[in-house]
Protein backbone atom coordinates (compact mmCIF):
# COMPACT_ATOMS: atom_id res chain seq x y z
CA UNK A 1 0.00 0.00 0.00
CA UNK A 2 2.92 2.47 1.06
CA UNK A 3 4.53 1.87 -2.19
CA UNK A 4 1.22 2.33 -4.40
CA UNK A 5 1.08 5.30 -2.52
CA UNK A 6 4.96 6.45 -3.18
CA UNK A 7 4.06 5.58 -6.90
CA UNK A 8 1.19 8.01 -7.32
CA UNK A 9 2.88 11.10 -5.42
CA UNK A 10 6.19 10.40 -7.90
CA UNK A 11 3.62 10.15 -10.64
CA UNK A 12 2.32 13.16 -10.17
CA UNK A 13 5.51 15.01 -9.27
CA UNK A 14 6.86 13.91 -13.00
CA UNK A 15 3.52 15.77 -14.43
CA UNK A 16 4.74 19.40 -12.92
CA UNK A 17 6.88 21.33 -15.49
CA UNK A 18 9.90 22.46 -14.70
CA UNK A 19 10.63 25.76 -12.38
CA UNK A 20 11.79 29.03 -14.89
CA UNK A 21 15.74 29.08 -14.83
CA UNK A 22 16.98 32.39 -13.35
CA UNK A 23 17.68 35.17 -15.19
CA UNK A 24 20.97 36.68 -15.16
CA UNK A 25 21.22 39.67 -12.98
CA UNK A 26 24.48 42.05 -12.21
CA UNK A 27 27.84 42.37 -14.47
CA UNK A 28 29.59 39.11 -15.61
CA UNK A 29 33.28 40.03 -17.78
CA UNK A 30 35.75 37.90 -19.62
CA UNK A 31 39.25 37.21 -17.83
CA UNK A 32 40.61 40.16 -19.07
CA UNK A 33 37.30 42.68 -19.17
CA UNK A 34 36.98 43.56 -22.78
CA UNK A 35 33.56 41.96 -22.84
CA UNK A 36 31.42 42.98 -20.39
CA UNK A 37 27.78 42.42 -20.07
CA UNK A 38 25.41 44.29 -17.52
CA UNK A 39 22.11 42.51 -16.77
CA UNK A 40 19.92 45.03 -15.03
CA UNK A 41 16.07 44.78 -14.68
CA UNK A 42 15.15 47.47 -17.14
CA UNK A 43 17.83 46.47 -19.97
CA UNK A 44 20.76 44.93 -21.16
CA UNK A 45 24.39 46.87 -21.59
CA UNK A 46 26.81 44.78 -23.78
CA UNK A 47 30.64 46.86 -24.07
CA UNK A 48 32.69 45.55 -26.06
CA UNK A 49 35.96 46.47 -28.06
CA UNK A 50 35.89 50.33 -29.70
CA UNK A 51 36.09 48.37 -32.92
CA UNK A 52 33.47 46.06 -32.66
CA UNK A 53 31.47 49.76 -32.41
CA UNK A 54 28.42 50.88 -33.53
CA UNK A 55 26.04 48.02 -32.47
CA UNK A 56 22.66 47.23 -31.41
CA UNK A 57 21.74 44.79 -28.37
CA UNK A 58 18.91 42.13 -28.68
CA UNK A 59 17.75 39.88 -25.98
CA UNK A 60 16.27 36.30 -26.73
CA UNK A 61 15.85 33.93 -24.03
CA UNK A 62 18.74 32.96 -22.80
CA UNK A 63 20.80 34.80 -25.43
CA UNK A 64 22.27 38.12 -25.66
CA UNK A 65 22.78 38.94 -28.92
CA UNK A 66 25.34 41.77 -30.85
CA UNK A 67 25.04 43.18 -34.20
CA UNK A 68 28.46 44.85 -34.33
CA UNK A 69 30.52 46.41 -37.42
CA UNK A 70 32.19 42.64 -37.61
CA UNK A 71 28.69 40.40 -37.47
CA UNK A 72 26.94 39.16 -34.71
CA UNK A 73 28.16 38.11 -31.51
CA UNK A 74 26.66 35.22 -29.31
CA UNK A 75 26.28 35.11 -25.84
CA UNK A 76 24.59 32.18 -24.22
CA UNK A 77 23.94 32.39 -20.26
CA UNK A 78 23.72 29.52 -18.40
CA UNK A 79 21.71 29.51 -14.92
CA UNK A 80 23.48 26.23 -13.74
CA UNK A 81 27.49 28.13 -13.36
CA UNK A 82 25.85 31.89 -13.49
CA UNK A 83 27.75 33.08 -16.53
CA UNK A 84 27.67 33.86 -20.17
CA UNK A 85 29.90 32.21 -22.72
CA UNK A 86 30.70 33.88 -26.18
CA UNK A 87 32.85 33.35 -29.06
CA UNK A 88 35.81 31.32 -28.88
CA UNK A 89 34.88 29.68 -25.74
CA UNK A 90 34.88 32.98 -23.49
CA UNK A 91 33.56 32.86 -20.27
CA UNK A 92 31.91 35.78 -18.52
CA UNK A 93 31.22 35.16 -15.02
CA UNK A 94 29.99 37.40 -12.35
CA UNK A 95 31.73 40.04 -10.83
């Protein structure tokens, strides 16, 4: 009986979706801060080299997204370490 009753509860445990990840939230920077992204509540500030310059910022998910003078740069965030990681295998992690 205990175990029926184990069974349902994990039964219906496996029917709940999943919890939203976190979203980032301060300033995360490479090794050597030249890439620095600023996660605020309001918007997103991306700096990046002078020569990367003009660009435009877009937000999708868990992407931040820049449209610079040399194509777009990726940066994917993952919730599990807290960081962002771009081209090239750069890490940003948070200050």
């Amino acid at each position: 009986m205990l175990v029926f009753i184990l069974e349902m509860l994990f039964e219906s445990l496996a029917g709940l979706p999943d919890a939203p990840a976190p979203k980032p939230s301060g300033i995360y920077q490479n090794s050597i801060g030249t890439m620095i992204i600023e996660a605020l509540p309001e918007k997103t500030v991306v700096r990046l080299a002078a020569h990367l310059a003009p660009f435009t910022v877009t937000v999708k998910g868990n992407k931040v997204l820049a449209n610079t003078t040399a194509g777009e740069i990726c940066f994917k965030y993952n919730h599990r370490t807290n960081s962002f990681s771009g081209p090239d295998k750069v890490q940003l992690t948070k200050r």
